[in-house]
Protein backbone atom coordinates (compact mmCIF):
# COMPACT_ATOMS: atom_id res chain seq x y z
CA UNK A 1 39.81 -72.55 63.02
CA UNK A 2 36.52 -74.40 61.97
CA UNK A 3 34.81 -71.46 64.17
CA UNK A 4 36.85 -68.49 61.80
CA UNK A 5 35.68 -69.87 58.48
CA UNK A 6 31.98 -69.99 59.00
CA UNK A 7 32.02 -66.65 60.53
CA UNK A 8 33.59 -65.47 57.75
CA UNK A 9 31.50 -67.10 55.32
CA UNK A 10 28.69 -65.55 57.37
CA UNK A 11 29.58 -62.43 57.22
CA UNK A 12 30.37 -62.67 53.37
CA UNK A 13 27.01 -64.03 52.77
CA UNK A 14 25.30 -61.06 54.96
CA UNK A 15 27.17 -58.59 52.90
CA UNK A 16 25.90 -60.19 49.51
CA UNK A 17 22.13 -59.98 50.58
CA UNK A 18 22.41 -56.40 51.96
CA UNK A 19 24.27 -55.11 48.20
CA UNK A 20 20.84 -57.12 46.92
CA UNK A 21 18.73 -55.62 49.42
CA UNK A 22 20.85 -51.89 48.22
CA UNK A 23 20.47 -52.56 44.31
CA UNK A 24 16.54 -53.69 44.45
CA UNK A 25 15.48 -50.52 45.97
CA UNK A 26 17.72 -48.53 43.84
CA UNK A 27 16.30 -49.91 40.76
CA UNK A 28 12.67 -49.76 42.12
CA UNK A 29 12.88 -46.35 42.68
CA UNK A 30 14.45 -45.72 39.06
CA UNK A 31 11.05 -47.71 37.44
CA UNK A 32 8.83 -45.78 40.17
CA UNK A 33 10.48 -42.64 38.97
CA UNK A 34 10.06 -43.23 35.28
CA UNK A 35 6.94 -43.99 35.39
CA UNK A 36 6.18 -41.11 37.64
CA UNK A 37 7.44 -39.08 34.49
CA UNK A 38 5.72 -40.52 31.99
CA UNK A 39 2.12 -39.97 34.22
CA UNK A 40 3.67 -36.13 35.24
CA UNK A 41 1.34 -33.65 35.51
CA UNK A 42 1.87 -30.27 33.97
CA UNK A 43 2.22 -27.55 35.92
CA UNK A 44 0.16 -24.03 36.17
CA UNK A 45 0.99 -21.65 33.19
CA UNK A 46 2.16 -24.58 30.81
CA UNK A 47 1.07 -23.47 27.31
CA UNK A 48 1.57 -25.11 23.87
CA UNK A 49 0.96 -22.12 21.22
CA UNK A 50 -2.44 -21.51 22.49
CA UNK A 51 -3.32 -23.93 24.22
CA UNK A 52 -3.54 -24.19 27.83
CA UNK A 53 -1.83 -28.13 28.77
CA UNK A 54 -1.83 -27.04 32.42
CA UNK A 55 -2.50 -30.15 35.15
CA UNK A 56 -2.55 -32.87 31.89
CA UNK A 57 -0.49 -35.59 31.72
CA UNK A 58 1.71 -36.26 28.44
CA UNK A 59 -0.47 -38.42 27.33
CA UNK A 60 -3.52 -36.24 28.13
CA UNK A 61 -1.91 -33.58 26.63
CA UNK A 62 -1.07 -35.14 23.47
CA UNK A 63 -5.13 -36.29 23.35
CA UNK A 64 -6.01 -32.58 23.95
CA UNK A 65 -3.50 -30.88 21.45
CA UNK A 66 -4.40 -33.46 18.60
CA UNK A 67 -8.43 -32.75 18.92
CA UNK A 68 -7.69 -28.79 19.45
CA UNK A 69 -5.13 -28.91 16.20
CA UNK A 70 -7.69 -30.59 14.01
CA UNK A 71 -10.39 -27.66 14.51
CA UNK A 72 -7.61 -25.35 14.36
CA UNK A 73 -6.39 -26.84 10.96
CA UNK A 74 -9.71 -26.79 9.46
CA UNK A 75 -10.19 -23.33 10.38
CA UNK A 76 -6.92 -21.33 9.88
CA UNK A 77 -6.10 -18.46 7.60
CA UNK A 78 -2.64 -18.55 5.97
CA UNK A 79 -1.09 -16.24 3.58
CA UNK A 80 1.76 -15.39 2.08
CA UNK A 81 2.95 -12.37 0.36
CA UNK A 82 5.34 -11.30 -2.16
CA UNK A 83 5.34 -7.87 -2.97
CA UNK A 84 2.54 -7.05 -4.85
CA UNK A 85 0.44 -10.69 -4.66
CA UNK A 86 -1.04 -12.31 -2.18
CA UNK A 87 -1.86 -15.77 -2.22
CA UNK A 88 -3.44 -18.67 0.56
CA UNK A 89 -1.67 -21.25 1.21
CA UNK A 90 -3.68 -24.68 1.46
CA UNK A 91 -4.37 -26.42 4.10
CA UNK A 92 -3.35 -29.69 2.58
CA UNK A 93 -0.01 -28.49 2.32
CA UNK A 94 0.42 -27.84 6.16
CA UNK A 95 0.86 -30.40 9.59
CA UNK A 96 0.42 -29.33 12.71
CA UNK A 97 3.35 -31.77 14.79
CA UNK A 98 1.61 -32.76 18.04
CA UNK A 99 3.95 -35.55 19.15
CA UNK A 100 7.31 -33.18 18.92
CA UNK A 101 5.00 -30.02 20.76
CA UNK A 102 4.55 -32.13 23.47
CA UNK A 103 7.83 -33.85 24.29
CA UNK A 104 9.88 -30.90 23.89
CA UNK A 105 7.37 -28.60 26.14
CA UNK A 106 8.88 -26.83 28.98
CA UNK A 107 6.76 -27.10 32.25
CA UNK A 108 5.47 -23.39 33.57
CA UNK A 109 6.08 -21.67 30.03
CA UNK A 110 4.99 -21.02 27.03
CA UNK A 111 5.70 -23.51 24.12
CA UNK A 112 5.37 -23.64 20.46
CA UNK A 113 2.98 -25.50 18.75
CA UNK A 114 5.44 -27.04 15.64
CA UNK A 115 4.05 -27.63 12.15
CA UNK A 116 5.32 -29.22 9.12
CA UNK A 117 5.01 -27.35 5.66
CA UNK A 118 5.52 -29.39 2.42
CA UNK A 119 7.89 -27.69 0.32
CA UNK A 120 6.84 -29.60 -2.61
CA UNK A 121 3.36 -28.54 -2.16
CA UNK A 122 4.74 -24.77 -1.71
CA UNK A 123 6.78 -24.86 -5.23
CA UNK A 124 3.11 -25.68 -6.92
CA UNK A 125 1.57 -22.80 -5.12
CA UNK A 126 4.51 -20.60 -5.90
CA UNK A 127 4.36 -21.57 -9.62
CA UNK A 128 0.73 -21.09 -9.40
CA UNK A 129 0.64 -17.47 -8.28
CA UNK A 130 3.74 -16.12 -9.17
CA UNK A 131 4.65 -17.71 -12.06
CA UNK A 132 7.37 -14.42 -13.39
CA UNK A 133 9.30 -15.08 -10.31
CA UNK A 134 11.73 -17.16 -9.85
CA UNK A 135 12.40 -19.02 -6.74
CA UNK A 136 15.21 -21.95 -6.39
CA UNK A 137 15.08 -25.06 -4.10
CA UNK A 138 16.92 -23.71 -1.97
CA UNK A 139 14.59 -20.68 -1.24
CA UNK A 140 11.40 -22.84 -1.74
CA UNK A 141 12.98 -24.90 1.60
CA UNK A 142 13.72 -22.05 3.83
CA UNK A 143 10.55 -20.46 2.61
CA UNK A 144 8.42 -23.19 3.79
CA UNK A 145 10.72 -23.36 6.99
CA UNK A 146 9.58 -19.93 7.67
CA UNK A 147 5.94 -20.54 7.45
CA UNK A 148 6.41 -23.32 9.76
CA UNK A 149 8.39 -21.09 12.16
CA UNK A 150 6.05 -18.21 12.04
CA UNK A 151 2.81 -20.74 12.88
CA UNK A 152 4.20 -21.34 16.32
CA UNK A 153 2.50 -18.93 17.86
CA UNK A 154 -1.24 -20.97 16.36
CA UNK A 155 -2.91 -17.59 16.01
CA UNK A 156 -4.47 -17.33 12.76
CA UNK A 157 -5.04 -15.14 10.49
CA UNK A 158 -1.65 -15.04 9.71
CA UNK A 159 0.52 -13.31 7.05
CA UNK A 160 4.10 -14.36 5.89
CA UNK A 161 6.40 -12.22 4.02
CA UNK A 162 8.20 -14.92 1.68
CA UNK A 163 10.43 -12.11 0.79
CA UNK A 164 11.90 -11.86 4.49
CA UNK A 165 13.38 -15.94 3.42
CA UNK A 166 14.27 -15.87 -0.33
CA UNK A 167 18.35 -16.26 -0.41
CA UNK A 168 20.40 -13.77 -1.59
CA UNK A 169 21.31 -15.50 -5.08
CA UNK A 170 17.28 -15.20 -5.71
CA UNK A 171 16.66 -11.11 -4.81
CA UNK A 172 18.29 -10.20 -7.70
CA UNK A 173 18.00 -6.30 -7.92
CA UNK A 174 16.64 -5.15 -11.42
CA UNK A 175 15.22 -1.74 -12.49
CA UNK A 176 11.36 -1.82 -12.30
CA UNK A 177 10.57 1.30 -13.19
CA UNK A 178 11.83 4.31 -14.76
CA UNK A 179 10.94 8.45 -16.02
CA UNK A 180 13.04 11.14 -17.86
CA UNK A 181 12.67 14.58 -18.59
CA UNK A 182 14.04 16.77 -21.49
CA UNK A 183 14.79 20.36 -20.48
CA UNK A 184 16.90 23.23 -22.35
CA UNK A 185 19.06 23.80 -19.63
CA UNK A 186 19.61 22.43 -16.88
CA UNK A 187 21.00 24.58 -13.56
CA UNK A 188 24.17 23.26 -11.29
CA UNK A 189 21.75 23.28 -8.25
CA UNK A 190 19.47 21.42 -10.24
CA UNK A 191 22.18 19.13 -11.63
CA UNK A 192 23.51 18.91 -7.71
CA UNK A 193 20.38 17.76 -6.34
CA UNK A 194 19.51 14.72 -8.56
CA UNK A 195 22.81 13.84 -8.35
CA UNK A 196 22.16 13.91 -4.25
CA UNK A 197 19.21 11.57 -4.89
CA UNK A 198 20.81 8.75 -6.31
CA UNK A 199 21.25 5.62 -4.10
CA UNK A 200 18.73 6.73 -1.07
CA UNK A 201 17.03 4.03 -0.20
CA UNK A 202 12.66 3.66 -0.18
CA UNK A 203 12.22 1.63 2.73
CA UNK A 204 9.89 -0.79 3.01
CA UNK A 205 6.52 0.05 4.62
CA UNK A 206 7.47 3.65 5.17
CA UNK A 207 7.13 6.82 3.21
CA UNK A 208 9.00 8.61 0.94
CA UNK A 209 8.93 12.36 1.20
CA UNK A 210 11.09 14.09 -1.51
CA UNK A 211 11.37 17.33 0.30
CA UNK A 212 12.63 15.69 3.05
CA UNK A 213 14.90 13.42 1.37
CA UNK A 214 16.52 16.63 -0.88
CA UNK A 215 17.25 18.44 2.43
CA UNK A 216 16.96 21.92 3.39
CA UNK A 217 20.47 23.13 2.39
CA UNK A 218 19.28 21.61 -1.75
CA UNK A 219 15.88 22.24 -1.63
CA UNK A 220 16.91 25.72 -0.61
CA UNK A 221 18.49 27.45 -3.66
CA UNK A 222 15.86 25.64 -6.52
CA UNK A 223 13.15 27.33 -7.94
CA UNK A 224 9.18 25.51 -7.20
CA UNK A 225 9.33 25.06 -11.17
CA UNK A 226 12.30 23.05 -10.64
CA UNK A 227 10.67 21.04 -7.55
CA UNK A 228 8.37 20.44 -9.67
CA UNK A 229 9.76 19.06 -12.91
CA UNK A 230 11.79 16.62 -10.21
CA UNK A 231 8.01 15.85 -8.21
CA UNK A 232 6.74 15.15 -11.50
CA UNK A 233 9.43 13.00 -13.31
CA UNK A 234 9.90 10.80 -9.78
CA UNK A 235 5.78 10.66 -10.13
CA UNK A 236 5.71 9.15 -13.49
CA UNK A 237 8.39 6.86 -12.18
CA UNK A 238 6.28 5.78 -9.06
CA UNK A 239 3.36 5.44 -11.19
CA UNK A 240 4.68 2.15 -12.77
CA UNK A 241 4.76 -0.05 -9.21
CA UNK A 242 2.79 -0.59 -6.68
CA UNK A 243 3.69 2.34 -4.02
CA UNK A 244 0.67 4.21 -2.59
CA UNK A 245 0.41 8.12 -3.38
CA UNK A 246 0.40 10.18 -0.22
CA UNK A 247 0.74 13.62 -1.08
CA UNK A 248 0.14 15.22 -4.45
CA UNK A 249 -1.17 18.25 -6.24
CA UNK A 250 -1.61 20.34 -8.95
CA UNK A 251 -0.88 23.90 -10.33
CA UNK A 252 -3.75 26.03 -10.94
CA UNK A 253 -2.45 26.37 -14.50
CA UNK A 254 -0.51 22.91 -16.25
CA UNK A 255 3.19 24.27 -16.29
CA UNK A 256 4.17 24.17 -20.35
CA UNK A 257 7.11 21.72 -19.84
CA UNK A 258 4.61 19.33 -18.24
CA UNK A 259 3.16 16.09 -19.79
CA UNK A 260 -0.56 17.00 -18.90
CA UNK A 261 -1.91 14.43 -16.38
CA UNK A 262 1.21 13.94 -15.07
CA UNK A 263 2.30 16.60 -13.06
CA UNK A 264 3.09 16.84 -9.16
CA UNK A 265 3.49 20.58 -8.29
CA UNK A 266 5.48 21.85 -5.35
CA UNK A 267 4.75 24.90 -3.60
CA UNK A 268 6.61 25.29 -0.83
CA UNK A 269 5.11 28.64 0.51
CA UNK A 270 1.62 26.74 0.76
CA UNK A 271 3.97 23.58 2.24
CA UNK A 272 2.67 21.63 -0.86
CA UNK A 273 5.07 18.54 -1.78
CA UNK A 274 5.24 14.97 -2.93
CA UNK A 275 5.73 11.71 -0.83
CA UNK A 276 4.65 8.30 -1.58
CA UNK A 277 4.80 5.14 0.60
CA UNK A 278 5.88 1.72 -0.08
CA UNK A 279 3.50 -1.03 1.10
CA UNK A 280 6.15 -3.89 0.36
CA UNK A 281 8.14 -5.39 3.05
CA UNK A 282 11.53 -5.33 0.44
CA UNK A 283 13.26 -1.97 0.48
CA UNK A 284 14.03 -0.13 -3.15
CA UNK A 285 16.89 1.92 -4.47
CA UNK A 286 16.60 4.99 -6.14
CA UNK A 287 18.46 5.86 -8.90
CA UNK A 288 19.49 9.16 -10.65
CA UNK A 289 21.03 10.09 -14.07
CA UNK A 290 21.72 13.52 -15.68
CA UNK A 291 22.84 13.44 -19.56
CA UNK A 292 23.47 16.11 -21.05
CA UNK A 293 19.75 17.97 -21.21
CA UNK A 294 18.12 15.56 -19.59
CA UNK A 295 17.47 13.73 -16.27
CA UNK A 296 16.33 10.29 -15.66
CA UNK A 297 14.64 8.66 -12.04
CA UNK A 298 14.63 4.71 -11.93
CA UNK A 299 13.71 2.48 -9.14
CA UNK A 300 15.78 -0.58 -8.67
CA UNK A 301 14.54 -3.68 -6.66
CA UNK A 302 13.05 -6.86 -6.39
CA UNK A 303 10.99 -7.50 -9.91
CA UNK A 304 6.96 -7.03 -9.55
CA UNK A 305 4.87 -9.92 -10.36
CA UNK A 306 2.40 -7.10 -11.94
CA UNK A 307 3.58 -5.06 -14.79
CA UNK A 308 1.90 -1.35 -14.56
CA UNK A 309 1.47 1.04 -17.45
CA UNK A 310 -0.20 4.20 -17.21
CA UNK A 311 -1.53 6.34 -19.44
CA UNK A 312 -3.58 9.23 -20.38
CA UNK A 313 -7.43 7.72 -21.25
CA UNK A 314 -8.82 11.08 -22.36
CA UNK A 315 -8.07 14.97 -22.52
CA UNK A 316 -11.05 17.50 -22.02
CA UNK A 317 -10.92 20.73 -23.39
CA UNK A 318 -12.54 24.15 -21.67
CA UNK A 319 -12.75 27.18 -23.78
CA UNK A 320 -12.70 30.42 -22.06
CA UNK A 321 -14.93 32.77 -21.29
CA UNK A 322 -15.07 35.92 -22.94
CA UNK A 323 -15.31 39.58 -20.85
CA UNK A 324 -15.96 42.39 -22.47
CA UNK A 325 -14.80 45.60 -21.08
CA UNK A 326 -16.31 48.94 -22.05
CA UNK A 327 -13.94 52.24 -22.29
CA UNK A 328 -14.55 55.46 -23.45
CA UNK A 329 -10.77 55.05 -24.24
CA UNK A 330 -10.99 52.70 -27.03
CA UNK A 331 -12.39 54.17 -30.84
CA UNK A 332 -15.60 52.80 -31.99
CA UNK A 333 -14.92 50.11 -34.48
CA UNK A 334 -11.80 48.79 -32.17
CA UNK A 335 -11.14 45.63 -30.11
CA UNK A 336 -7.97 45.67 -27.58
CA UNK A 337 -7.14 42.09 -26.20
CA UNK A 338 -6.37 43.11 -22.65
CA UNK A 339 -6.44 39.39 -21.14
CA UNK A 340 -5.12 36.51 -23.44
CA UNK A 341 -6.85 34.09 -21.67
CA UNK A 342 -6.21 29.80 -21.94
CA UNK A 343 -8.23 26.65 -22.50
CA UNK A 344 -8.83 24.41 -19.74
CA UNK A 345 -8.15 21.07 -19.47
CA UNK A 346 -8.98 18.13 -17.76
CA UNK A 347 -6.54 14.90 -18.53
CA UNK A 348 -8.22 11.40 -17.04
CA UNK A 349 -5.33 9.20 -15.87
CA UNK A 350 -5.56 5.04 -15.88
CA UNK A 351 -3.04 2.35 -15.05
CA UNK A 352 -3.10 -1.27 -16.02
CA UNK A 353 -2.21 -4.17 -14.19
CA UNK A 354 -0.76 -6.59 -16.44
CA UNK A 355 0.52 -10.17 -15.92
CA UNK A 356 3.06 -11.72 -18.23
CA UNK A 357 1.28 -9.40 -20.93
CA UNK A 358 -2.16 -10.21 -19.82
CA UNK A 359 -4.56 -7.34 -18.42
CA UNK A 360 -5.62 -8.46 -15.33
CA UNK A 361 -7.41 -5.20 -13.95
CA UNK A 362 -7.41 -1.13 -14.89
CA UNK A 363 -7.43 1.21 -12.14
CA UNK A 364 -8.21 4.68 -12.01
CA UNK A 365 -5.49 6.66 -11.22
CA UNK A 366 -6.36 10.79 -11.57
CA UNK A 367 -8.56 13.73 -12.94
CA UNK A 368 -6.76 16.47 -13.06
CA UNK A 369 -8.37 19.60 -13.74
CA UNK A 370 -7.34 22.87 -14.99
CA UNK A 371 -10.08 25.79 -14.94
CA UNK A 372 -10.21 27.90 -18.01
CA UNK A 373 -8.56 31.49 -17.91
CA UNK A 374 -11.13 34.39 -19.17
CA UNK A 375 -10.65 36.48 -22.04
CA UNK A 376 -10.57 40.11 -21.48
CA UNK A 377 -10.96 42.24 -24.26
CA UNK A 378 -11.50 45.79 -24.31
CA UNK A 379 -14.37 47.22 -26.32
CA UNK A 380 -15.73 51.10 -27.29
CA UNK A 381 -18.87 52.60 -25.79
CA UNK A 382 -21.96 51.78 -27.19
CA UNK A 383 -24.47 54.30 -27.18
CA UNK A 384 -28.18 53.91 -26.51
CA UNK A 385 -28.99 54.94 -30.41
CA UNK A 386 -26.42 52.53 -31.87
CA UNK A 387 -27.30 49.71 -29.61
CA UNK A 388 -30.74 50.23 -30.71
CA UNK A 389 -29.72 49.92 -34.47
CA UNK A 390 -27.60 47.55 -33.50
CA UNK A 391 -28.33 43.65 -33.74
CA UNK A 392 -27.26 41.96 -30.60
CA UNK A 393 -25.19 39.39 -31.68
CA UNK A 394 -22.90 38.90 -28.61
CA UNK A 395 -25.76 37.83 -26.29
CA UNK A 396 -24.38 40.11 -23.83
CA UNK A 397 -25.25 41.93 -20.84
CA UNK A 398 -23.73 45.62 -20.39
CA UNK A 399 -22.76 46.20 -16.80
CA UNK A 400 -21.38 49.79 -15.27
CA UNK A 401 -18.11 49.65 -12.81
CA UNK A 402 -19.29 52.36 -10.53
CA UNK A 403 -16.44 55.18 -10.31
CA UNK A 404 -14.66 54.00 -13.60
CA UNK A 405 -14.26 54.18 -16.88
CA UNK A 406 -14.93 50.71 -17.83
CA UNK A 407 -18.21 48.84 -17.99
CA UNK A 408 -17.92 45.14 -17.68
CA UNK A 409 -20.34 43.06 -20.24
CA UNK A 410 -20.85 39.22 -19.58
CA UNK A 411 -23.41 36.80 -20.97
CA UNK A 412 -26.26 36.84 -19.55
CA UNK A 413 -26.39 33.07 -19.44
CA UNK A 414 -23.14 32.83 -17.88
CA UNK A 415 -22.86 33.57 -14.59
CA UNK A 416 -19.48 34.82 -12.94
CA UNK A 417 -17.75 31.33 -12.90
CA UNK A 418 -16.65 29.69 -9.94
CA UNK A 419 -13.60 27.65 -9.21
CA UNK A 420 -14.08 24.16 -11.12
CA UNK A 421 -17.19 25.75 -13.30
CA UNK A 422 -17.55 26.87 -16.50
CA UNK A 423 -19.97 28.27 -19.18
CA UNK A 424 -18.99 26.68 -22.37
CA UNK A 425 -17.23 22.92 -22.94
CA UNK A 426 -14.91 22.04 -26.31
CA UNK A 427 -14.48 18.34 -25.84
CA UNK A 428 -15.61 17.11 -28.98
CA UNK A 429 -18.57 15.94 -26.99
CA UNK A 430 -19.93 17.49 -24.82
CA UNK A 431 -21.02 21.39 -24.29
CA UNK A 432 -23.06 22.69 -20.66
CA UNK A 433 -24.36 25.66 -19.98
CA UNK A 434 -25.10 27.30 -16.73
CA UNK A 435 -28.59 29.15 -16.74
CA UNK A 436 -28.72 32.64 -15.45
CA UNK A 437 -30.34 33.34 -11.74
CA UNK A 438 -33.08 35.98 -11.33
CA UNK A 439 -30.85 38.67 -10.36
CA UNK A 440 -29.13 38.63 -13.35
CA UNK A 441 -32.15 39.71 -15.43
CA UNK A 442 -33.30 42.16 -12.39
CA UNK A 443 -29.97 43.85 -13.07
CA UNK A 444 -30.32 43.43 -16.87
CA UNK A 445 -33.40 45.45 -16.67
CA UNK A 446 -32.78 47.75 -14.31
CA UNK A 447 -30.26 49.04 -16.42
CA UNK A 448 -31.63 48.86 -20.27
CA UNK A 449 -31.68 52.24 -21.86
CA UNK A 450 -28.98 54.01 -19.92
CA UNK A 451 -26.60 56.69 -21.37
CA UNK A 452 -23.00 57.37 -20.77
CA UNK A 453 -21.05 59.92 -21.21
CA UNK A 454 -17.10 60.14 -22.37
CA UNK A 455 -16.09 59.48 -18.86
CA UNK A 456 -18.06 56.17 -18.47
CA UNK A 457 -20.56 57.95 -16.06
CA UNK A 458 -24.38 57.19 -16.78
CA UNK A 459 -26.57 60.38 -17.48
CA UNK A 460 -30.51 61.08 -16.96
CA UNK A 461 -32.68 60.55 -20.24
């Protein structure tokens, strides 16, 4: 009985140092294996933003990333951009979180390097630089979330679009800009195509081409004058934000329903039209109205933080040039007015960039130029004998047109003009002349003392 006891006492006591035995290595290998974790080594292809961490322990790691961060911070290029301002954000402002980049690395991939952005310190530099606009706490937090977000990748220079993280209560659509035009009457396929305009969208960062947008089957039945009076009105619209002109040109003669300096002619037989592109990163709404005579283009969005007014600086004036034409047709003492002829014009175009009121910059905008139409007039024959007795008062060269009846006099001192040239300037300042060439006075001698008869044909002396 004695014999039972101890061997079961034995046998319990055996038991109790083998669960020992058990529960030591157990919990050795749970210390060996957390600190085999803490001491891990990173394997090939780990990457914090971008920084290579590969074969580093934690704590290595966390060494590494703090020293690389520091030159990183020092030298990074942050900006952010809202519409139509751009402003740096300072470094003071921004942390670069090496502790949380570290821990929360996955081995083999690529991590993000995590930064903290101060959304106090963002409100001050939104206040700062875009002091019209109006941004709530709640925008000023995911704002500066964003920033954060978008530094993960650590390559710098780096641009944020704040507009991609304002809430919805804070893009507030308003109109920023706006044109009309008066006309007598207005067609039903004119009337039908503004009407087809209203609500497309101007994406941003794309452009705009109005030709396009109208659509073959209502570009189709309107006149190029009535392209153009749309071009033009959408033009002086577009002219008061910040959207880049890509395509725009001019008649050879200002239409009369035109404001001069402001027109945008479409041709389509050349395939002349008129697109613009927005540079913002916010999309715009256009916006068409037709009242009784008179049609109206505004552009609804997000609210500039520039205000832009343009306007014609100055308005050049080209008088014509007069040609004489000589027929045996017309009785002596008579001038006929074949060719009315027009002034030219040249309208300078300037914008300014205001803020809150204040001019902050002027910008040219065009020179638009309009060449001078000739006078024709039609004059009698002039014989040698009466030209003689005659004092020349029209400083005027007399010029046969071989075959005709009709010899063509021009000024000696004014050359045949060329496109974008001309003889004689009304601006109420300035007046050039072009000097004759040598030819000119060859033929001006060559010809001096000859006689015509009735039909315009010269005769021997």
């Amino acid at each position: 009985m004695n014999i039972l006891i101890k061997n079961k006492r034995l046998s319990i006591i055996v038991t109790i140092i083998v669960l020992i035995i058990v529960f030591s290595s157990i919990i050795g290998a749970g210390i060996t294996s957390a600190t085999s974790f803490f001491n891990k080594h990173y394997p090939p292809h780990t990457i914090i933003g971008n920084y290579d961490i590969s074969g580093l322990t934690t704590s290595e790691a966390k060494a590494q990333l703090a020293s690389d961060v520091t030159a990183l911070h020092d030298e990074m290029e942050l900006s952010i951009v809202y519409l139509d301002e751009t402003a740096q954000v300072p470094k003071e402002i921004v942390a670069f979180n090496v502790e949380k980049s570290v821990v929360e690395a996955q081995p083999g991939e690529e991590n993000p390097l995590y930064s903290i952005v101060s959304a106090d310190g963002l409100e001050t530099v939104l206040e700062q630089q875009f002091g019209s606009i109006s941004f709530s706490k709640e925008s000023i937090e995911i704002i500066a979330e964003g920033i954060a977000e978008e530094m993960q990748s650590a390559i710098f220079p780096h641009v944020v679009y704040i507009t991609d993280y304002m809430t919805k209560a804070d893009r507030k659509q308003t109109i920023v800009a706006s044109a009309s035009y008066s006309i007598d009457h207005l067609s039903p396929v004119l009337v039908e195509a503004i009407r087809s305009l209203d609500g497309v969208e101007i994406k941003g960062h794309q452009v705009f081409d109005l030709m396009d947008e109208l659509g073959e089957a209502a570009v189709a039945p309107l006149s190029d004058e009535e392209l153009t009076i749309l071009a033009s009105t959408l033009y002086q619209a577009v002219l008061q934000t910040n959207f880049a002109i890509e395509e725009r040109a001019i008649s050879s003669s200002l239409p009369p329903s035109i404001e001069v300096g402001f027109e945008a002619a479409v041709n389509r037989r050349l395939g002349i039209g008129f697109s613009f592109r927005n540079p913002n990163k916010a999309d715009f709404v256009l916006r068409t109205e037709v009242n009784a005579n008179e049609l109206r283009f505004s552009i609804e969005g997000l609210p500039f933080v520039y205000q832009y007014e343009s306007y014609v600086e100055r308005v050049d004036t080209y008088k014509p040039r007069i040609i004489k034409q000589f027929s045996a047709f017309i009785q002596t003492g008579q001038v006929v007015e074949k060719e009315t002829g027009t002034d030219g014009l040249e309208a300078i175009v300037q914008r300014a960039l205001k803020q809150e009121g204040v001019l902050v910059e002027m910008e040219p905008v065009s020179k638009d130029f309009y060449a001078p139409v000739p006078r024709v007039e039609l004059h009698p024959l002039v014989y040698e004998k009466e030209a003689a007795s005659k004092p020349d008062t029209t400083d005027s060269e007399t010029v046969t047109v071989p075959g005709g009846n009709e010899v063509t006099s021009d000024s000696p001192s004014t050359p045949t003009q060329t496109e974008g040239s001309q003889e004689e300037v009304t601006s109420g300042q300035t007046s050039t002349e072009t000097p004759s060439t040598g030819s000119d006075g060859q033929q001006s001698e060559s010809q001096e003392g000859i006689i015509y008869d009735k039909g315009g044909m010269p005769v021997n002396k």
